[in-house]
C-alpha atoms as a PDB file:
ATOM      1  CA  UNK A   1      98.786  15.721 136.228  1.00  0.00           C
ATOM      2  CA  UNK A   2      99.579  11.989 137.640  1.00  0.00           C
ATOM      3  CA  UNK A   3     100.874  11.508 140.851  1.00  0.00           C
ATOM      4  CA  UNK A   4     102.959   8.606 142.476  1.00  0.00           C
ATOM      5  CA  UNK A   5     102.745   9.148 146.311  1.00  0.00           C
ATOM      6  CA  UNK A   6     105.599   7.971 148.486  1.00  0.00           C
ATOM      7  CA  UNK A   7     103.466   4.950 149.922  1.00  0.00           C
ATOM      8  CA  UNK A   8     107.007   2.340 151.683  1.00  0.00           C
ATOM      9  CA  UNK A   9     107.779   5.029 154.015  1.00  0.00           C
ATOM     10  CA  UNK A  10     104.259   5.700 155.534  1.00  0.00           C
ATOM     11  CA  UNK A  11     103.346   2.212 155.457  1.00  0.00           C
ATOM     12  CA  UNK A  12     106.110   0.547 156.604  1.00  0.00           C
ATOM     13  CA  UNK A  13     105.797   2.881 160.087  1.00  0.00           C
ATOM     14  CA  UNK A  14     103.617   0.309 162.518  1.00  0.00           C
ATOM     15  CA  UNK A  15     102.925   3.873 164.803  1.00  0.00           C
ATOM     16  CA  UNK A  16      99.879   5.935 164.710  1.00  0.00           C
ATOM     17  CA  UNK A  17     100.740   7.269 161.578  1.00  0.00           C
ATOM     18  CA  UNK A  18     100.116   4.298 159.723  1.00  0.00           C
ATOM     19  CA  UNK A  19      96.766   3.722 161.663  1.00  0.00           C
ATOM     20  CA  UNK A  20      95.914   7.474 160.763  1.00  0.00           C
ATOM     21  CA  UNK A  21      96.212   6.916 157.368  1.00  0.00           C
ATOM     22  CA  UNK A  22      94.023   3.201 157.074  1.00  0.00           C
ATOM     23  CA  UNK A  23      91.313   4.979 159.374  1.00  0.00           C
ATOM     24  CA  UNK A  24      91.597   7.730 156.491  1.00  0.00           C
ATOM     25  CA  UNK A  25      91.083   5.738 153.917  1.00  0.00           C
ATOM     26  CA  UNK A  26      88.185   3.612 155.154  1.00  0.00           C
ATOM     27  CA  UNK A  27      86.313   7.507 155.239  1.00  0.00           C
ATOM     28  CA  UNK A  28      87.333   8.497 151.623  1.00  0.00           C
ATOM     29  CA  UNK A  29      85.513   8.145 148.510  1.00  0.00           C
ATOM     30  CA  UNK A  30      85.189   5.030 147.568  1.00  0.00           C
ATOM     31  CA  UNK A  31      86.870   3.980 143.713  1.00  0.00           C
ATOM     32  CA  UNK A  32      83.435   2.628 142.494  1.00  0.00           C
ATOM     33  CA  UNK A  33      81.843   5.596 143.611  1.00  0.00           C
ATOM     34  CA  UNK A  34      84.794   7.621 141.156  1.00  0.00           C
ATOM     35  CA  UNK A  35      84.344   5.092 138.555  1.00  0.00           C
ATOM     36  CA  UNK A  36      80.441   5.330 138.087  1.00  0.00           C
ATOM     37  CA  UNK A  37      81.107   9.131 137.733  1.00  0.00           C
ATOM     38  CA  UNK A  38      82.846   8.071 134.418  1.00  0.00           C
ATOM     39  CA  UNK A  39      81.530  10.190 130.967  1.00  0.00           C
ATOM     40  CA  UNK A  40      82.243   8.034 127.550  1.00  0.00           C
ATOM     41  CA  UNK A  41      81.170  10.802 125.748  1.00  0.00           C
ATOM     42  CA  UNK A  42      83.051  13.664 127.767  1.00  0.00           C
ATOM     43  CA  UNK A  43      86.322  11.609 127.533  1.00  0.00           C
ATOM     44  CA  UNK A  44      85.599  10.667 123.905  1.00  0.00           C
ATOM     45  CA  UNK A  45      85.044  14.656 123.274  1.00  0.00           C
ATOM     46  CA  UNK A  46      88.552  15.396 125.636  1.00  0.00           C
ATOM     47  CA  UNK A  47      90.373  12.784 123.388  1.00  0.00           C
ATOM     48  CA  UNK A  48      89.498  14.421 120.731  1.00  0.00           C
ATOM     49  CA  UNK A  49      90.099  17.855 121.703  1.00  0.00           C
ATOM     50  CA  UNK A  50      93.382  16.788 122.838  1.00  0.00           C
ATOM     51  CA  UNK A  51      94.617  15.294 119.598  1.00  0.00           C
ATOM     52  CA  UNK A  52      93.068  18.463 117.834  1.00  0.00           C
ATOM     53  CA  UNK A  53      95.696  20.258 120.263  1.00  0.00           C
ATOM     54  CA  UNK A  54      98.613  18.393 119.571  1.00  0.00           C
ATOM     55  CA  UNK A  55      98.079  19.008 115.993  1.00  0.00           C
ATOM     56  CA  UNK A  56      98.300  22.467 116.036  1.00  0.00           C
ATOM     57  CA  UNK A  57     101.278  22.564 118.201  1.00  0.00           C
ATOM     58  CA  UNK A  58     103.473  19.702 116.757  1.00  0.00           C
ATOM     59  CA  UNK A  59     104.377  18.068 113.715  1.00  0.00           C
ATOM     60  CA  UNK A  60     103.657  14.609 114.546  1.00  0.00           C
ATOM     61  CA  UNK A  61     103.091  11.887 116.965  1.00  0.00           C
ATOM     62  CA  UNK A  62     105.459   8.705 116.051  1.00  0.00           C
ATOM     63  CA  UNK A  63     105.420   5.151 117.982  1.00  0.00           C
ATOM     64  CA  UNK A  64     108.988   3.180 117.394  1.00  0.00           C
ATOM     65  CA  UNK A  65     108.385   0.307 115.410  1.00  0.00           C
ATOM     66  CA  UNK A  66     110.948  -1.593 117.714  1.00  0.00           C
ATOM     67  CA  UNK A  67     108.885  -0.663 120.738  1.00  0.00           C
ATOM     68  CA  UNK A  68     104.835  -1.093 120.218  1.00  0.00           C
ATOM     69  CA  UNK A  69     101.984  -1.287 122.342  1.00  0.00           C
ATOM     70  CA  UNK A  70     101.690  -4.584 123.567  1.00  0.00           C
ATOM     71  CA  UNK A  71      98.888  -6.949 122.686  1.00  0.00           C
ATOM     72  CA  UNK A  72      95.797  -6.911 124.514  1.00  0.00           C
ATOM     73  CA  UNK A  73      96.095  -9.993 126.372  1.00  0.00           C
ATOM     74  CA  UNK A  74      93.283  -9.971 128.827  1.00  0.00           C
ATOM     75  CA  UNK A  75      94.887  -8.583 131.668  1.00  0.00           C
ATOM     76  CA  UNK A  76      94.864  -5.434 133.658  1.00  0.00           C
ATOM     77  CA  UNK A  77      97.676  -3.106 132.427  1.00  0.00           C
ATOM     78  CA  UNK A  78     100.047  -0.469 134.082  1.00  0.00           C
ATOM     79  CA  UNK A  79     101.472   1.869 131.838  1.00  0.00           C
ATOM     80  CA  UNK A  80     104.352   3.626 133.717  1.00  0.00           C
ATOM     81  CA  UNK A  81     105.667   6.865 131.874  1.00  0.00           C
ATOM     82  CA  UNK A  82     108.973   9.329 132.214  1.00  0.00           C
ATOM     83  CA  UNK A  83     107.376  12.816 132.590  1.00  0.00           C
ATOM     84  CA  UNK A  84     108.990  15.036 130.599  1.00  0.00           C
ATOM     85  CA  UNK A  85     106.402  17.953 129.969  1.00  0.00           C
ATOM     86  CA  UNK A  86     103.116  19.255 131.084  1.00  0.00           C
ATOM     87  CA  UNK A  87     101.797  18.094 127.005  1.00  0.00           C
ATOM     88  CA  UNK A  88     102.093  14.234 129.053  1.00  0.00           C
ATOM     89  CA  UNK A  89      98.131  13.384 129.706  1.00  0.00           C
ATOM     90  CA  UNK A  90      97.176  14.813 126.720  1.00  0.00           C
ATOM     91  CA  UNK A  91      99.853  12.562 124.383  1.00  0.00           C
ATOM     92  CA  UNK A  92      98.344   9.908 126.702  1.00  0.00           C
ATOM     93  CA  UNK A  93      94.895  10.126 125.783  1.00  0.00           C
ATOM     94  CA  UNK A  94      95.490  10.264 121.611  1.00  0.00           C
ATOM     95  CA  UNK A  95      97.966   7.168 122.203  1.00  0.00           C
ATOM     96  CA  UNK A  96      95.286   5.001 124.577  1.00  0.00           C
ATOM     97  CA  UNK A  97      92.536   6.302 121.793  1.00  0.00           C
ATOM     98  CA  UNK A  98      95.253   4.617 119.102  1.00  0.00           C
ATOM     99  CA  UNK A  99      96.355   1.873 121.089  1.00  0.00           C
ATOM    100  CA  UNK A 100      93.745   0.571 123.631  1.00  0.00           C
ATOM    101  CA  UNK A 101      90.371   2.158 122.927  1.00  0.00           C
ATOM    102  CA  UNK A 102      88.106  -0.450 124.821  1.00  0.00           C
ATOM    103  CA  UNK A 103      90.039  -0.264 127.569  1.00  0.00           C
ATOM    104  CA  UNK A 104      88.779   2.148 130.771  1.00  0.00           C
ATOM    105  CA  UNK A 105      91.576   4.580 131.442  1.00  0.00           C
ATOM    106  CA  UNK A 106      92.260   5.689 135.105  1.00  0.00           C
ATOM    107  CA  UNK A 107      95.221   8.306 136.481  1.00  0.00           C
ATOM    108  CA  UNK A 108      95.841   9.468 139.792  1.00  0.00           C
ATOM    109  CA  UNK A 109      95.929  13.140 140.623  1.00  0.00           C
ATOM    110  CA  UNK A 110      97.109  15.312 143.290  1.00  0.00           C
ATOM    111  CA  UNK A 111      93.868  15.691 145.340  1.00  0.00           C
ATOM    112  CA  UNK A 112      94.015  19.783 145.385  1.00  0.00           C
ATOM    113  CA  UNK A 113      94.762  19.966 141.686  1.00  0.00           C
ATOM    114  CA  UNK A 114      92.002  18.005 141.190  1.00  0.00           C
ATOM    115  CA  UNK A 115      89.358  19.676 143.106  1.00  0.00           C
ATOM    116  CA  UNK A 116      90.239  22.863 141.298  1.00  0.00           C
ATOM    117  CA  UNK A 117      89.652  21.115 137.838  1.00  0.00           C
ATOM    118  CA  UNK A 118      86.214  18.738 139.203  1.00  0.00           C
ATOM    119  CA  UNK A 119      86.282  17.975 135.027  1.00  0.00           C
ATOM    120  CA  UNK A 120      88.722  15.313 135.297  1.00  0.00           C
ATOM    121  CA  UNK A 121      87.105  13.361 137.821  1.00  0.00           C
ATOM    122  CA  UNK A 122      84.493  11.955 134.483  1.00  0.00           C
ATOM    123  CA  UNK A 123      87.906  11.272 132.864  1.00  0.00           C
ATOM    124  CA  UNK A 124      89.231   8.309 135.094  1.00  0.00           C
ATOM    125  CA  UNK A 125      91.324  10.666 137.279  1.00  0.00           C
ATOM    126  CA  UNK A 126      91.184  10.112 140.712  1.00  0.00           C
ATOM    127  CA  UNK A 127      92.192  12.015 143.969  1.00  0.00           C
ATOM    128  CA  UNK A 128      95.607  11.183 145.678  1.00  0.00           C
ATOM    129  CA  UNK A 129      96.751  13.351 148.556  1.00  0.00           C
ATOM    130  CA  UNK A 130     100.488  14.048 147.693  1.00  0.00           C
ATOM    131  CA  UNK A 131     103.134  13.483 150.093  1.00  0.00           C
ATOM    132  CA  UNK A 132     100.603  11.780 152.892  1.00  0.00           C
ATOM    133  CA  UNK A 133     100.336   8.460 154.711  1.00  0.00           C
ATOM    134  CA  UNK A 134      96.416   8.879 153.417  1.00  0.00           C
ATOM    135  CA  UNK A 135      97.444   9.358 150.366  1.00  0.00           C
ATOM    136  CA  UNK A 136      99.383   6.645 150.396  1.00  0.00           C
ATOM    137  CA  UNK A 137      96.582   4.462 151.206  1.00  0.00           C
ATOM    138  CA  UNK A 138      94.127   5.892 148.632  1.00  0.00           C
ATOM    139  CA  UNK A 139      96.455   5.351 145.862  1.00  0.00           C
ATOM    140  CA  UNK A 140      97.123   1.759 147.013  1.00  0.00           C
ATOM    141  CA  UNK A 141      93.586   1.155 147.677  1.00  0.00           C
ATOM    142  CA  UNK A 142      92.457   2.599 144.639  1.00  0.00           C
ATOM    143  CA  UNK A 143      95.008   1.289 142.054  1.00  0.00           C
ATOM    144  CA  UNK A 144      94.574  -2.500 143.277  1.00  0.00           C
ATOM    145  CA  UNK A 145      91.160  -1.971 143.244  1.00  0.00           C
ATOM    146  CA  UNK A 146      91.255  -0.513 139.371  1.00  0.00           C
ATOM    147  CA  UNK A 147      93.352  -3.747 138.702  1.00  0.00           C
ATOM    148  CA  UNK A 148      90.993  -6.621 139.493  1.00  0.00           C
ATOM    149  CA  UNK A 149      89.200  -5.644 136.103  1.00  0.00           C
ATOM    150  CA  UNK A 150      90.797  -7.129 133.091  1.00  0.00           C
ATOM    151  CA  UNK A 151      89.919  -4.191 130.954  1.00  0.00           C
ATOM    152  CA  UNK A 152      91.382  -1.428 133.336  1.00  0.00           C
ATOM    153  CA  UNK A 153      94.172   0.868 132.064  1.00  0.00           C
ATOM    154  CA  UNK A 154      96.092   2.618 135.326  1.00  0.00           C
ATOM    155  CA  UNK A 155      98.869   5.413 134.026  1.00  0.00           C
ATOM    156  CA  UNK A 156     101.471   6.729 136.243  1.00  0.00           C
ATOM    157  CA  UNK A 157     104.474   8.375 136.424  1.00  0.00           C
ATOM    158  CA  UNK A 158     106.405   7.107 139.441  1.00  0.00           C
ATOM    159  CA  UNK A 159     109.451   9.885 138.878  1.00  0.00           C
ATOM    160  CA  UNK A 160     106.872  11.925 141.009  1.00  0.00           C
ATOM    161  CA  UNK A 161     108.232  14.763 139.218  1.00  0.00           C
ATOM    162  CA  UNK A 162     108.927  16.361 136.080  1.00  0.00           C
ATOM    163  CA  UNK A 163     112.617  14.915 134.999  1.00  0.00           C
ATOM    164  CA  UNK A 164     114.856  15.456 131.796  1.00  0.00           C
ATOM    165  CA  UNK A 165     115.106  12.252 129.547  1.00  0.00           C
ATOM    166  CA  UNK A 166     118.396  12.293 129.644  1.00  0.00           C
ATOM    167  CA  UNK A 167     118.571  12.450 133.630  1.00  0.00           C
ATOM    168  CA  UNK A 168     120.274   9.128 134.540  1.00  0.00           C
ATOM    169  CA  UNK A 169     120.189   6.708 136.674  1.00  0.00           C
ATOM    170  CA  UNK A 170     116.241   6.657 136.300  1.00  0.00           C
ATOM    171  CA  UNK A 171     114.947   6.154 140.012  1.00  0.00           C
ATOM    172  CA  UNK A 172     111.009   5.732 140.857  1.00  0.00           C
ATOM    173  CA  UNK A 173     109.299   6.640 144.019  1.00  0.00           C
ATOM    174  CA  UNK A 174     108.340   3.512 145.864  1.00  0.00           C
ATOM    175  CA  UNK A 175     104.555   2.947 145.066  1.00  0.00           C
ATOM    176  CA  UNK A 176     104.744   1.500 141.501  1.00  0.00           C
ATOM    177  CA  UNK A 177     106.995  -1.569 142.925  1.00  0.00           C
ATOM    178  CA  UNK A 178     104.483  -1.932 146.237  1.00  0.00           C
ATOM    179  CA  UNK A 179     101.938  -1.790 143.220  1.00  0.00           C
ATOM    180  CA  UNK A 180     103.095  -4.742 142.065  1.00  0.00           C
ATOM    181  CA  UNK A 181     103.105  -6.747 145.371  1.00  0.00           C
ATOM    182  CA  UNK A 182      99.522  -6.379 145.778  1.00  0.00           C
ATOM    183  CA  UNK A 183      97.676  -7.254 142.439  1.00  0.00           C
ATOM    184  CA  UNK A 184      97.106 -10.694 142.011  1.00  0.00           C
ATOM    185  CA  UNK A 185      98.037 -10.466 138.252  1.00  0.00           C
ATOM    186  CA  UNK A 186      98.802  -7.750 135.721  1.00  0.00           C
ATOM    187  CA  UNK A 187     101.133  -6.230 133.038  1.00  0.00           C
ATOM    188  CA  UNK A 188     103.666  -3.792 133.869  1.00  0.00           C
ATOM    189  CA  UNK A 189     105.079  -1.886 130.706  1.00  0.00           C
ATOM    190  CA  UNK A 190     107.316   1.073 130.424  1.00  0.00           C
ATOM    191  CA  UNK A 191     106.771   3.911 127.928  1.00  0.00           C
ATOM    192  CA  UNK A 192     108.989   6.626 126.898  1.00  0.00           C
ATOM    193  CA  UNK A 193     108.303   9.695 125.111  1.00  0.00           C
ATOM    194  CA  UNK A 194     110.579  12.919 123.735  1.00  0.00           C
ATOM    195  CA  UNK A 195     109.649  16.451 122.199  1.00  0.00           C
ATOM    196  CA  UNK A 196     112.051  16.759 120.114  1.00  0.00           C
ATOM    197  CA  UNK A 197     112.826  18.748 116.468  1.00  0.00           C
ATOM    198  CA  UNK A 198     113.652  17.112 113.077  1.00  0.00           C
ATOM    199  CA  UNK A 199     113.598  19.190 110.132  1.00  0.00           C
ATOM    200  CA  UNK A 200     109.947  21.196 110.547  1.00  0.00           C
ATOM    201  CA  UNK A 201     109.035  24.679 112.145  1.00  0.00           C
ATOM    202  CA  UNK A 202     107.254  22.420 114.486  1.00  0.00           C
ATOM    203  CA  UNK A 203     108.591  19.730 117.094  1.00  0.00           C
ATOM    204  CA  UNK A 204     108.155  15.794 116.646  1.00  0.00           C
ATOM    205  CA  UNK A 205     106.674  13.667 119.484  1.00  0.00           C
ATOM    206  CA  UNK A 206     108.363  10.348 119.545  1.00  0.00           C
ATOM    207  CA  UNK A 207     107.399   7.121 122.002  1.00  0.00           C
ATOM    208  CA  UNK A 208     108.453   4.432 122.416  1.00  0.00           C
ATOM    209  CA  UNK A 209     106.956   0.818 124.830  1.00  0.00           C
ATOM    210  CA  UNK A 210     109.614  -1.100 126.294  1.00  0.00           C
ATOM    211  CA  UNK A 211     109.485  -4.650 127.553  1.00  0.00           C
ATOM    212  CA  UNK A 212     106.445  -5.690 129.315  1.00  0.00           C
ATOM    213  CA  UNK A 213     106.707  -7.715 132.595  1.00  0.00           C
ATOM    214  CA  UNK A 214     103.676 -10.077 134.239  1.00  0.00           C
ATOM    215  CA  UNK A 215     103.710  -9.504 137.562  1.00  0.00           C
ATOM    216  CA  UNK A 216     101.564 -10.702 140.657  1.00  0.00           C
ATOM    217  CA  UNK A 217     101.088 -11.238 144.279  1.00  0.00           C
ATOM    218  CA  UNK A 218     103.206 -14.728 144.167  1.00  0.00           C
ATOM    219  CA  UNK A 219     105.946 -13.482 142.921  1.00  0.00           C
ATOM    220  CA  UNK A 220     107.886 -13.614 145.969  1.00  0.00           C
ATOM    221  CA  UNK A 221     109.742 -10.411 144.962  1.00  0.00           C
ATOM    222  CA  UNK A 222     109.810  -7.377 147.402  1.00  0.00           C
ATOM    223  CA  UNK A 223     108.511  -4.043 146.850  1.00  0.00           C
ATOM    224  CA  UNK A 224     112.093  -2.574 146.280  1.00  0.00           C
ATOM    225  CA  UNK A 225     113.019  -5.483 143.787  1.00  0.00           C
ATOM    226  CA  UNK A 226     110.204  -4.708 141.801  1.00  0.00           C
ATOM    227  CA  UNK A 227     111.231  -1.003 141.970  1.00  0.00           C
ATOM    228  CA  UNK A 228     114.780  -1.671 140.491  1.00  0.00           C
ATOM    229  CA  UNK A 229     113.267  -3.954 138.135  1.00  0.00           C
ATOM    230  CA  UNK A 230     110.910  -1.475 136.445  1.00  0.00           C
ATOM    231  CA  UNK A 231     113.572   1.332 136.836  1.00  0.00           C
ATOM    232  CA  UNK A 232     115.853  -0.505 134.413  1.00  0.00           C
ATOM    233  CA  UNK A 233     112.901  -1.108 132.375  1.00  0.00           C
ATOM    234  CA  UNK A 234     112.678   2.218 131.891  1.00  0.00           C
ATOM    235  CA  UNK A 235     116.229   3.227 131.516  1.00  0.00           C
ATOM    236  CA  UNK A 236     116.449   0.917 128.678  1.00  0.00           C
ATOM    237  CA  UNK A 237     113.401   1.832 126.869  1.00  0.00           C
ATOM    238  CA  UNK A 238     114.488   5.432 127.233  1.00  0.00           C
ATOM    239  CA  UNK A 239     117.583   4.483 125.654  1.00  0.00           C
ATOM    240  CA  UNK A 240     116.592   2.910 122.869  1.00  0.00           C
ATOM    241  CA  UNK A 241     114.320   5.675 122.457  1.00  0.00           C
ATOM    242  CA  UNK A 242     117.212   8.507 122.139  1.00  0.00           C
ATOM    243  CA  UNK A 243     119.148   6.018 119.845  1.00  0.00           C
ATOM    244  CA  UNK A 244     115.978   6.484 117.294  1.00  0.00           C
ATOM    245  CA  UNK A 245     115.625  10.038 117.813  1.00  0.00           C
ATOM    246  CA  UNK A 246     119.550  10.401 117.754  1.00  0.00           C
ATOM    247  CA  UNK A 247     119.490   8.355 114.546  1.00  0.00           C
ATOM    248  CA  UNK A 248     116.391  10.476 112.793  1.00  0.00           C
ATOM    249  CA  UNK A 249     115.311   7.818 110.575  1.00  0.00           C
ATOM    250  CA  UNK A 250     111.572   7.794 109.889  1.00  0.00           C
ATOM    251  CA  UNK A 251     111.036   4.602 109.368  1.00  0.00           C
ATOM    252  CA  UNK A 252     112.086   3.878 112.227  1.00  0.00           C
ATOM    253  CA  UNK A 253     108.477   5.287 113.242  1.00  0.00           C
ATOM    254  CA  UNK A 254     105.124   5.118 112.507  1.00  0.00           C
ATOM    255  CA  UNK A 255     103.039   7.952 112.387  1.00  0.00           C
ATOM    256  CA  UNK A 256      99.948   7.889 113.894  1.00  0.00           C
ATOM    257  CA  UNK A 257      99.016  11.589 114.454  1.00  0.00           C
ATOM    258  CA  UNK A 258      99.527  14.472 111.411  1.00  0.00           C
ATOM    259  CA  UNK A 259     100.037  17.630 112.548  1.00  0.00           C
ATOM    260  CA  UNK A 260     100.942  20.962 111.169  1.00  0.00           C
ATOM    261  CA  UNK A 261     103.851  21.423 108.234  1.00  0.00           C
ATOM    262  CA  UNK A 262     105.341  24.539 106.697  1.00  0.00           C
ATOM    263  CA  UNK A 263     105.430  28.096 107.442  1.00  0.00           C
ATOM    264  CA  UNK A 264     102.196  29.361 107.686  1.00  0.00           C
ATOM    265  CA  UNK A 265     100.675  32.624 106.212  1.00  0.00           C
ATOM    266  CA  UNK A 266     101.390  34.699 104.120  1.00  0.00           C
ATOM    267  CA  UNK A 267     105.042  32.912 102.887  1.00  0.00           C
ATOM    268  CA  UNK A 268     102.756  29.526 102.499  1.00  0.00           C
ATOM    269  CA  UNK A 269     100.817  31.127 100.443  1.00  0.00           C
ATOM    270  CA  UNK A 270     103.091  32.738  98.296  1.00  0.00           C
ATOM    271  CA  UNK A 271     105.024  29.117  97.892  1.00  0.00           C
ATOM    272  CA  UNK A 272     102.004  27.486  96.708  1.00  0.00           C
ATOM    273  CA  UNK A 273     100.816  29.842  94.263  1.00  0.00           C
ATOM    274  CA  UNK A 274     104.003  29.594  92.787  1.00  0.00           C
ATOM    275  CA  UNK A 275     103.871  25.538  92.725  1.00  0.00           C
ATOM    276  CA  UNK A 276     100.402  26.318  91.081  1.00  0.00           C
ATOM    277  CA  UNK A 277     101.415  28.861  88.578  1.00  0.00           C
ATOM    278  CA  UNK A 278     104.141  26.799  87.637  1.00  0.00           C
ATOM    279  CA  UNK A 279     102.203  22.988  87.585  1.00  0.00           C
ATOM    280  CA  UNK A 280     104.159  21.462  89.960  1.00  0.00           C
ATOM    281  CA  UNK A 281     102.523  19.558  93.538  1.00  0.00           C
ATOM    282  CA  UNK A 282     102.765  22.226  96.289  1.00  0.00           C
ATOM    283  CA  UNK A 283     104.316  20.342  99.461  1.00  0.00           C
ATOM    284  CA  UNK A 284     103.959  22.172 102.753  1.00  0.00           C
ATOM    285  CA  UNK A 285     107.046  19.882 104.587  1.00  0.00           C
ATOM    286  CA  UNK A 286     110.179  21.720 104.805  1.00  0.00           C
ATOM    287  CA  UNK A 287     112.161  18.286 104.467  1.00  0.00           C
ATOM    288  CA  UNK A 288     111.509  14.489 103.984  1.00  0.00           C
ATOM    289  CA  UNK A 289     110.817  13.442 107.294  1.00  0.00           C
END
């Protein structure tokens, strides 16, 4: 559902493009005006519908204990992602409810996706016209405007696209590392995730925070240092991340979401009135982990 627009290009052309797209902007909805549309209780009620979701469709959700959330330190935090399935925002949502629940979550979304689905505006999405120069100025305007409160949350995926985890080099469209030229002060931090299957009917969700990185306007990096920065970021937290899932150890995790174990029906069923019959503990797990 998030969006990273491809901001250098349009904004580094001084013609009437660039003019186009700042005259654009001025005219657009305004991020305070988005932000006051806000529901608590329709996000807490989407959060919890989501993680009611998961559960029925995967065995677990598991953060590495090598790669946590990082403390809440006060600042404004970017959480860039890999997007490697369509179940991203909602694996979002349960893992800001786990790791940051006073902080206010905002994503951008392509504009036309979300006029079609108006519900997401009272979740912290807001509209970015993909592949524009005004969309290139509303996300810019809008992120560094999200980012002068302490307690904002921005999530994007600046891959643009859905990509493998295994696709390699990792390489970001340019707006996350122009992002990061602009703010006066904020944390960057990379997180990975996989879908992958251990020893259950049902598939494991495993994720994985890499190295956080302050960053701010007086840095004296350019856009496309910061860009290369965060792409190795990622790359390495992705790599860890395989080495875990590779290495299938669960204590390497910790699970923070139970989902569903076993077979289901009728052979369930069976296997437990046989535990019963026989006074042993019925267990629904297929293997240890």
């Amino acid at each position: 559902m998030s969006v990273m627009v491809r901001v250098e290009s349009y904004l580094s052309d001084g013609s009437s493009r660039r003019k186009e797209a700042l005259t654009s902007a001025r005219s657009g909805q305004s991020l305070l005006t988005s932000a006051a549309t806000q529901s608590s209780w329709l996000l807490g009620w989407f959060t919890w519908y989501s993680r009611r979701y998961i559960r029925r469709h995967f065995h677990s959700v598991r953060i590495s204990r090598s790669g946590v959330a990082p403390k809440d330190s006060g600042l404004p935090l970017v959480v860039y992602s890999n997007h490697a399935s369509w179940w991203d925002p909602l694996v979002g949502l349960a893992l800001k409810a786990h790791c940051y629940p006073k902080r206010n979550l905002f994503t951008p979304m392509d504009a036309v996706a979300l006029e079609r689905y108006r519900l997401f505006r009272k979740l912290g999405f807001f509209p970015v016209e993909q592949n524009s120069p005004r969309g290139a100025v509303q996300f810019l305007r809008a992120a560094t405007a999200i980012l002068q409160s302490p307690q904002s949350l921005l999530a994007i995926t600046p891959q643009s696209r859905f990509a493998d985890v295994r696709e390699r080099p990792v390489r970001f469209e340019g707006g996350l590392g122009l992002l990061a030229t602009r703010v006066e002060r904020a944390m960057f931090v990379p997180f990975a995730t996989e879908f992958v299957f251990w020893e259950e009917r049902l598939p494991e969700i495993l994720v994985r925070f890499g190295e956080t990185i302050e960053t701010g306007a007086g840095s004296g990096m350019s856009a496309a240092e910061w860009t290369q920065l965060f792409e190795a970021k990622m790359q390495a937290n992705q790599d860890a991340l395989a080495a875990e899932v590779k290495r299938r150890d669960p204590q390497d995790f910790e699970i923070i979401l139970h989902g569903g174990a076993g077979q289901g029906g009728v052979y369930d069923w069976w296997r437990a009135w046989k535990a019963r019959f026989r006074g042993e503990s019925f267990q629904k797990e297929h293997g240890n982990r």
